[in-house]
Protein backbone atom coordinates (compact mmCIF):
# COMPACT_ATOMS: atom_id res chain seq x y z
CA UNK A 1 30.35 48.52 4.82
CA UNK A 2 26.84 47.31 3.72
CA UNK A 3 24.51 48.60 1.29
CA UNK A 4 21.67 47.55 3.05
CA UNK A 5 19.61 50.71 3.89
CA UNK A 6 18.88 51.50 7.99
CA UNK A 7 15.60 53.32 8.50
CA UNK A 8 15.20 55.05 11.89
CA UNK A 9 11.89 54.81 12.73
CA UNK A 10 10.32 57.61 14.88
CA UNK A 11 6.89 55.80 15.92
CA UNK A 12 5.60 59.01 17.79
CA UNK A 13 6.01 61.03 14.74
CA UNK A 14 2.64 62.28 13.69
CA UNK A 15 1.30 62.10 16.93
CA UNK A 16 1.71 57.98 16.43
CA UNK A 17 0.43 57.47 13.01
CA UNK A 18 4.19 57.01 12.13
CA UNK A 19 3.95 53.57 14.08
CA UNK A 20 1.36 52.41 12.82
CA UNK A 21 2.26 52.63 9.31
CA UNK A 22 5.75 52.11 9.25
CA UNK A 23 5.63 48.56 9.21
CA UNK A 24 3.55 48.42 5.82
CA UNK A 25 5.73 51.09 4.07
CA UNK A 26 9.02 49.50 4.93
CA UNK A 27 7.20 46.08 3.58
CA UNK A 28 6.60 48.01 0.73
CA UNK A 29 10.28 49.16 -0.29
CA UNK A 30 11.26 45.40 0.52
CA UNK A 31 8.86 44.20 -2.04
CA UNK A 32 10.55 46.85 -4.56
CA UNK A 33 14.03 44.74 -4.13
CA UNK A 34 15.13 47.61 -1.22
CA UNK A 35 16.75 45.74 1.68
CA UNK A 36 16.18 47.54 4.96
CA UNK A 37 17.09 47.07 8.40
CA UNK A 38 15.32 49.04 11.00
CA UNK A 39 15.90 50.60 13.82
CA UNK A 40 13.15 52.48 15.65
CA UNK A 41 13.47 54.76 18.41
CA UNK A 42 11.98 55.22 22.36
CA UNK A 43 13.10 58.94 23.13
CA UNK A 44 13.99 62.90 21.82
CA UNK A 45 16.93 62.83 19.82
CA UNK A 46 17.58 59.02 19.75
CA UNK A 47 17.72 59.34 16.01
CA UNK A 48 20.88 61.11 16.03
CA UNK A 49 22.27 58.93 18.09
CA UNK A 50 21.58 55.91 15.96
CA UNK A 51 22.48 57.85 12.95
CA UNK A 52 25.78 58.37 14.21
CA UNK A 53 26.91 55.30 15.42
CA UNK A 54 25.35 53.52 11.76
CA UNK A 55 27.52 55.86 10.42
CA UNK A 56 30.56 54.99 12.66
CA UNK A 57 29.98 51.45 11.53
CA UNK A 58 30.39 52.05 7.88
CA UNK A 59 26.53 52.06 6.94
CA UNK A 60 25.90 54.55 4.35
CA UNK A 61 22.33 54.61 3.33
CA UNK A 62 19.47 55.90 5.64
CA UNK A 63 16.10 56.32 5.73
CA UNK A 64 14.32 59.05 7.94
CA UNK A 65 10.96 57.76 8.89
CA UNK A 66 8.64 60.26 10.47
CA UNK A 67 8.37 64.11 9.89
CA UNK A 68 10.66 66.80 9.49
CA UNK A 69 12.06 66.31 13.02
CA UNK A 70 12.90 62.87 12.50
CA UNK A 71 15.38 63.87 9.21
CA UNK A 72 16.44 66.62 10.92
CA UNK A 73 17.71 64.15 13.86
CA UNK A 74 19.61 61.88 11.51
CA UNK A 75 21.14 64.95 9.26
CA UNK A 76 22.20 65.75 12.69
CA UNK A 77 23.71 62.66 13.55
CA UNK A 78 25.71 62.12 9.76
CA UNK A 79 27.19 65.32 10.13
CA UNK A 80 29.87 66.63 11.10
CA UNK A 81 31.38 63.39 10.52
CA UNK A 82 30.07 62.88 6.90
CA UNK A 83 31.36 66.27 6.14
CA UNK A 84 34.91 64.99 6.30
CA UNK A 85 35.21 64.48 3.16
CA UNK A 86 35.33 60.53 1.71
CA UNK A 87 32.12 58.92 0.46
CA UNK A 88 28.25 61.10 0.84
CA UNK A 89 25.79 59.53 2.98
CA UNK A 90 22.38 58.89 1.15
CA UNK A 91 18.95 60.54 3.23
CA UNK A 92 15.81 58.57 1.96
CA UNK A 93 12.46 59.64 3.51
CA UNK A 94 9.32 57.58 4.73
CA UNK A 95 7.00 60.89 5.49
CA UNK A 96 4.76 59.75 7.96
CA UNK A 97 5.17 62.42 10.83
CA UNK A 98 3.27 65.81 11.37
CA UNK A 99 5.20 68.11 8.97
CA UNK A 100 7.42 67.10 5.80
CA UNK A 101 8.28 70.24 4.56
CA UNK A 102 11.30 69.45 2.78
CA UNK A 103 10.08 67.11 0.55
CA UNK A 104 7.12 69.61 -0.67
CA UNK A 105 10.46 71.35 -3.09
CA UNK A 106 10.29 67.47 -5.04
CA UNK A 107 6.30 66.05 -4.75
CA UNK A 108 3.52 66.83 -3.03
CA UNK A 109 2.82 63.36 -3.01
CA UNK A 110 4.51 62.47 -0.05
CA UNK A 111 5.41 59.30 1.45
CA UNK A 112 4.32 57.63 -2.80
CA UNK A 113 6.97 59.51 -4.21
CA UNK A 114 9.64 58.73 -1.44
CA UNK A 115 8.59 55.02 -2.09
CA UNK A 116 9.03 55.04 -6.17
CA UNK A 117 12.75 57.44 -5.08
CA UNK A 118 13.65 54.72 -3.54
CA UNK A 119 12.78 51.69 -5.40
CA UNK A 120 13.84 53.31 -8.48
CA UNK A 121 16.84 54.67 -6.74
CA UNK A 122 16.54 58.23 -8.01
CA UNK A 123 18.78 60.88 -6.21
CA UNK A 124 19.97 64.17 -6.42
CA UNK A 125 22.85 65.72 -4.25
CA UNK A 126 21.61 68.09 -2.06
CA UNK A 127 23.16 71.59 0.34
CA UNK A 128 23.56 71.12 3.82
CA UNK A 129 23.91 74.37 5.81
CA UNK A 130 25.75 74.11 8.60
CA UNK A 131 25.43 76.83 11.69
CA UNK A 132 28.23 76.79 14.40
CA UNK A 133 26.89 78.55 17.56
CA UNK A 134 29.13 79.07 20.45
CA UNK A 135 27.53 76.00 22.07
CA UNK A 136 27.65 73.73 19.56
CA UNK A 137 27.00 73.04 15.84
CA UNK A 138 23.91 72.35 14.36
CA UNK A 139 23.12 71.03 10.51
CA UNK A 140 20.08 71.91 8.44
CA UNK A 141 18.46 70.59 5.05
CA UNK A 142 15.20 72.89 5.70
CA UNK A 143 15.64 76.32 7.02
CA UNK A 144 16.62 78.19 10.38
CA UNK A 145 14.86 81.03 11.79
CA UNK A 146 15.21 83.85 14.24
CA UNK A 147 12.71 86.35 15.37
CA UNK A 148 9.24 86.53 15.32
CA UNK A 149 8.45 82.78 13.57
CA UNK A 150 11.27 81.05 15.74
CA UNK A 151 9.87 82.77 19.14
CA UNK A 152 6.32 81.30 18.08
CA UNK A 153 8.16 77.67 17.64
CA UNK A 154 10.01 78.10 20.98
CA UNK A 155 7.02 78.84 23.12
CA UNK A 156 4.85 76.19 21.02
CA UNK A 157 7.74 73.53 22.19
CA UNK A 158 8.09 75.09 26.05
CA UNK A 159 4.50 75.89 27.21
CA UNK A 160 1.93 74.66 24.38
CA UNK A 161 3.26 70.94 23.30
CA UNK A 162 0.67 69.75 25.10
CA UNK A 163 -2.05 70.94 23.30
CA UNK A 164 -2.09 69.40 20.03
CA UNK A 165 -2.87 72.12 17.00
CA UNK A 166 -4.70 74.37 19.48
CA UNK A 167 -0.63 75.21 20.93
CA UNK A 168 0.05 76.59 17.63
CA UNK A 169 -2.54 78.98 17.91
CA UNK A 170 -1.73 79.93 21.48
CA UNK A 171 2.32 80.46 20.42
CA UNK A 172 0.92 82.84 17.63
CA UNK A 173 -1.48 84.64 19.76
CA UNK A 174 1.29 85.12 22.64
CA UNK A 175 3.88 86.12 20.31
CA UNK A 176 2.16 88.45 18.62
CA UNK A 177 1.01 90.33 22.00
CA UNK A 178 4.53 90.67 22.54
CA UNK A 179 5.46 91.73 19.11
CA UNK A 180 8.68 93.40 19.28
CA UNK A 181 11.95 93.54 16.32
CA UNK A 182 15.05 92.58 17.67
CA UNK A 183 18.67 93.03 15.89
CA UNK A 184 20.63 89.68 14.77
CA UNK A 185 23.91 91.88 13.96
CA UNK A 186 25.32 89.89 10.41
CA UNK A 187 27.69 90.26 7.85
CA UNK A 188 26.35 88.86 4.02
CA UNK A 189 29.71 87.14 2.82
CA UNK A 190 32.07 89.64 4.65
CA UNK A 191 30.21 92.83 3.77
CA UNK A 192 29.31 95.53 6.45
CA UNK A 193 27.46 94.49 9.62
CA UNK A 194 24.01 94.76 9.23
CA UNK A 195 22.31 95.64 12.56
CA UNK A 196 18.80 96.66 11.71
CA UNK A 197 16.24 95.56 13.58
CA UNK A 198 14.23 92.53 12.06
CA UNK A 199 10.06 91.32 12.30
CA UNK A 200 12.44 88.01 12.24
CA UNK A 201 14.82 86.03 9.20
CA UNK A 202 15.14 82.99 8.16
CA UNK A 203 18.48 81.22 5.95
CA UNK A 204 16.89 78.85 3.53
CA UNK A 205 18.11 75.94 1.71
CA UNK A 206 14.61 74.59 1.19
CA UNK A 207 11.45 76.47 0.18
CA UNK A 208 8.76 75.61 2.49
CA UNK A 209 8.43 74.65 5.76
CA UNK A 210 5.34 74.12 8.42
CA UNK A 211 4.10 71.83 5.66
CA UNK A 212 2.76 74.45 3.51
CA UNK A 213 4.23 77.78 3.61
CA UNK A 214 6.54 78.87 1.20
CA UNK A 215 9.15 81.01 2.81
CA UNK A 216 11.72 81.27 -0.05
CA UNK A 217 10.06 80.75 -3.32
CA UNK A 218 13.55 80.79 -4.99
CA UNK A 219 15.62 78.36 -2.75
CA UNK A 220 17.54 75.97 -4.33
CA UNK A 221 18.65 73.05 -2.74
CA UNK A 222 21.60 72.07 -4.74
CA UNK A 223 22.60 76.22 -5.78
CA UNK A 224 25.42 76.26 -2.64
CA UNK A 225 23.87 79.14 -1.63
CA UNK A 226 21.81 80.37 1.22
CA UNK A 227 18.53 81.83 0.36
CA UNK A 228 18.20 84.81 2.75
CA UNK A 229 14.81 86.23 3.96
CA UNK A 230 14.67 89.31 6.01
CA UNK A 231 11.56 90.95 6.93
CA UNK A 232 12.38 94.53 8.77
CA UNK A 233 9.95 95.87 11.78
CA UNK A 234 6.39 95.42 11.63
CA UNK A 235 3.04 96.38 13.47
CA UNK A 236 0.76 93.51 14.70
CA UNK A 237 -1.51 94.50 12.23
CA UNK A 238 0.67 94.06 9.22
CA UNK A 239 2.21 91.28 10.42
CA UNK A 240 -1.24 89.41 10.59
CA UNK A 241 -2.29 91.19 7.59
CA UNK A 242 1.29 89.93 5.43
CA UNK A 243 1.88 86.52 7.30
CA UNK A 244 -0.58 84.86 5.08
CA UNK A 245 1.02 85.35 2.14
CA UNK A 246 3.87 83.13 3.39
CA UNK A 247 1.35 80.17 1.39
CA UNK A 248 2.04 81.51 -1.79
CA UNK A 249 5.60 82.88 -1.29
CA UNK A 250 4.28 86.28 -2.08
CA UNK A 251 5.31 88.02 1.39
CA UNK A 252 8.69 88.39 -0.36
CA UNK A 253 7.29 91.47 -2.60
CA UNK A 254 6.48 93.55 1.25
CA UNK A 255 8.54 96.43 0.77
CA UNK A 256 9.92 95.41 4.16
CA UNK A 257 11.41 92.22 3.00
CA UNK A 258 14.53 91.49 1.41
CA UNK A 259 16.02 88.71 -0.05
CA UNK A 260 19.50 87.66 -1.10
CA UNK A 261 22.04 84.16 -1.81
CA UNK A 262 24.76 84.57 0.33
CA UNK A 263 27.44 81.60 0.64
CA UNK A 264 28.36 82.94 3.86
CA UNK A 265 26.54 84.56 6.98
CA UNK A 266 28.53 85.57 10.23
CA UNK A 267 26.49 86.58 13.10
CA UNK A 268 27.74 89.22 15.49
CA UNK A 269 24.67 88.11 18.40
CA UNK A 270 25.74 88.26 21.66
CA UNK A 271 23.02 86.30 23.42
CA UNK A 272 21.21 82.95 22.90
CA UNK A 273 18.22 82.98 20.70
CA UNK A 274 15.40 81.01 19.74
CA UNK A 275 15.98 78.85 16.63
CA UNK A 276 13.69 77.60 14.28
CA UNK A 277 15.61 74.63 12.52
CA UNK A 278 13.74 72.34 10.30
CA UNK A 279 10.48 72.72 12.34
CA UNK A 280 12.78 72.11 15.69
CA UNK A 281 13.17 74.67 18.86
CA UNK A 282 16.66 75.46 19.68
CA UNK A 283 18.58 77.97 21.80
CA UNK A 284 21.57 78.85 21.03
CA UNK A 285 24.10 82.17 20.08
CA UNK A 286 24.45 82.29 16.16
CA UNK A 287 28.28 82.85 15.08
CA UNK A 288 28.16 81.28 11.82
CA UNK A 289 26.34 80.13 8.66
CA UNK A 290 27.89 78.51 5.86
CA UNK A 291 27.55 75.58 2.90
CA UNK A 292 28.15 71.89 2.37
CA UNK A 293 27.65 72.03 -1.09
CA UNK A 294 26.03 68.98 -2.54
CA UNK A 295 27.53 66.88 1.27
CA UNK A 296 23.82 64.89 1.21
CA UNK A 297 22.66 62.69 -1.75
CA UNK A 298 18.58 62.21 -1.78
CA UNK A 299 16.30 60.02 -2.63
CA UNK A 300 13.82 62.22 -4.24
C-alpha cells in the first residue's frame, strides 16, 4: 500500500482545457509536499477502470481531475469494492472539466480550494448513494434524476453532444415539446407505493448540480440521508416559468414540489429510464436507492 496519491487525469474534460492545465496544477500540489503519480486517460469510462485496478493494488488516495464526469468515473470504479468494509478511500478533486457541481456545497473557488484541501490535507467523510438497477449498480456523490431534467441530459448525450452549449438548448427545447409526467412507482423507507405521476425527481446527496443550480438547498452530504425532490405534473408554461428558480433553490416552495430525507428508496419501475447521475446519461430500470454513510473521505 502507498500513500502516494494517483490522479486520473481526464485531458478532454472541459472540452480540453483539462489537458492543458493539468500539468501545472499537479506541479502545484507537488510543490505543497503532495506526492502524486498520474495516470491520464484516452477513452469514456477509462477512469473507472484505472480507479479500480489502483484500488485492487492497495492505492488508497485519488485525485479526480476534470469535471463532474471524471469523479463520477472513479467513485464508480472504488465502489462496490471500497464499500466492503476495511479502510475508506480518499476522493481529492483537480476541477478543471465543464461542470463541478459537487464541489459548489464546499467553495466556489474551485480548483484553489481543492489545491489548499489537499496540501493542507483537510477532509471530511462524505455519503455515497448507491442505486442497484436490474442491470447493474451504479454509485453517486452528486445526485440522480428521472423525468423531465434526466430526458433533457439523455437526448443532450444521444443527438446534441456535438454541438457544444448550443445542444443544451436543443435537449431543452425538444424535451419540453414533448412535455409529458411519467410515474416512477416508489416506496419512501417501506411506506406505501407512491405512483403519482411526476414533472421528474431527483435523490440528492449534494445540492447543486449543472454547475449552478441548486436542486436541494438542504442536502447534506454527510446526514446519511437522501434528500428527495419531487416535482408533480406540470404545463410547459410553468415548467419554463418555475425551472429558473432551480438557481436559487427556491423551486422547492411550488406547491407541486415536495421534499423529504429518506434512508431508503425502492423503485417499483418496470422499464429502463433515463438517468441523470452526477451530470452523466444512463439507462437503466431503478430497483433500489440506499446509503453508504460517510464510505468516501474528501478533500474539501
Amino acid at each position: 500500500m502507498t500513500d502516494a496519491w494517483l490522479a486520473i487525469v481526464n485531458p478532454a474534460a472541459g472540452g480540453g482545457r483539462c489537458g492543458k492545465q493539468a500539468r501545472a496544477a499537479i506541479e502545484r500540489l507537488r510543490e505543497g509536499g503532495v506526492v502524486v503519480d498520474v495516470a491520464e486517460t484516452t477513452r469514456a469510462g477509462e477512469a473507472t477502470d484505472l480507479a479500480r485496478d489502483a484500488w485492487g493494488n492497495g492505492r488508497r488516495n485519488f485525485i479526480a481531475v476534470g469535471g463532474d464526469g471524471t469523479g463520477y468515473e472513479v467513485v464508480n470504479g472504488l465502489f462496490p469494492a471500497a464499500g466492503a468494509g476495511g479502510s475508506r478511500p480518499t476522493l481529492g478533486f483537480l476541477p478543471l472539466g465543464t461542470g463541478n457541481s459537487f464541489l459548489r456545497d464546499f467553495t466556489e473557488q474551485g480548483a484553489e480550494h481543492s489545491i489548499d484541501a489537499l496540501i493542507s490535507g483537510r477532509t471530511r467523510p462524505c455519503d455515497v448513494m448507491r442505486l442497484r438497477c436490474h442491470e447493474r449498480t451504479l454509485h453517486s456523490i452528486n445526485l440522480i434524476s428521472v423525468g423531465f431534467v434526466a430526458e433533457v441530459n439523455g437526448l443532450r448525450a444521444r443527438r446534441f453532444k456535438r454541438w457544444g452549449e448550443a445542444g443544451y438548448v436543443a435537449a431543452v427545447v425538444t424535451a419540453v415539446v414533448g412535455l409529458q409526467s411519467s410515474a416512477f412507482p416508489m416506496r419512501v423507507d417501506g411506506g406505501t407505493l407512491d405512483d403519482a405521476p411526476l414533472c421528474f425527481a431527483s435523490f440528492n446527496n449534494s445540492r447543486f448540480t449543472g454547475g449552478k443550480m441548486m436542486m436541494a438547498p438542504d442536502a447534506d452530504t454527510a446526514d446519511g440521508l437522501i434528500e428527495l425532490v419531487r416535482v408533480g405534473p406540470l404545463g410547459r408554461i410553468e415548467l419554463l416559468r418555475t425551472f429558473p428558480k432551480i438557481f436559487k433553490g427556491t423551486h422547492v416552495h411550488h406547491p407541486q414540489v415536495t421534499t423529504a430525507k429518506p434512508r431508503t428508496i425502492d423503485f417499483a419501475v418496470d422499464r429502463e429510464v433515463d438517468l441523470m447521475i452526477d451530470g452523466e446519461a444512463e439507462r437503466a430500470t431503478p430497483q433500489r436507492l440506499d446509503v453508504l454513510a460517510g464510505a468516501l473521505v474528501v478533500a474539501v
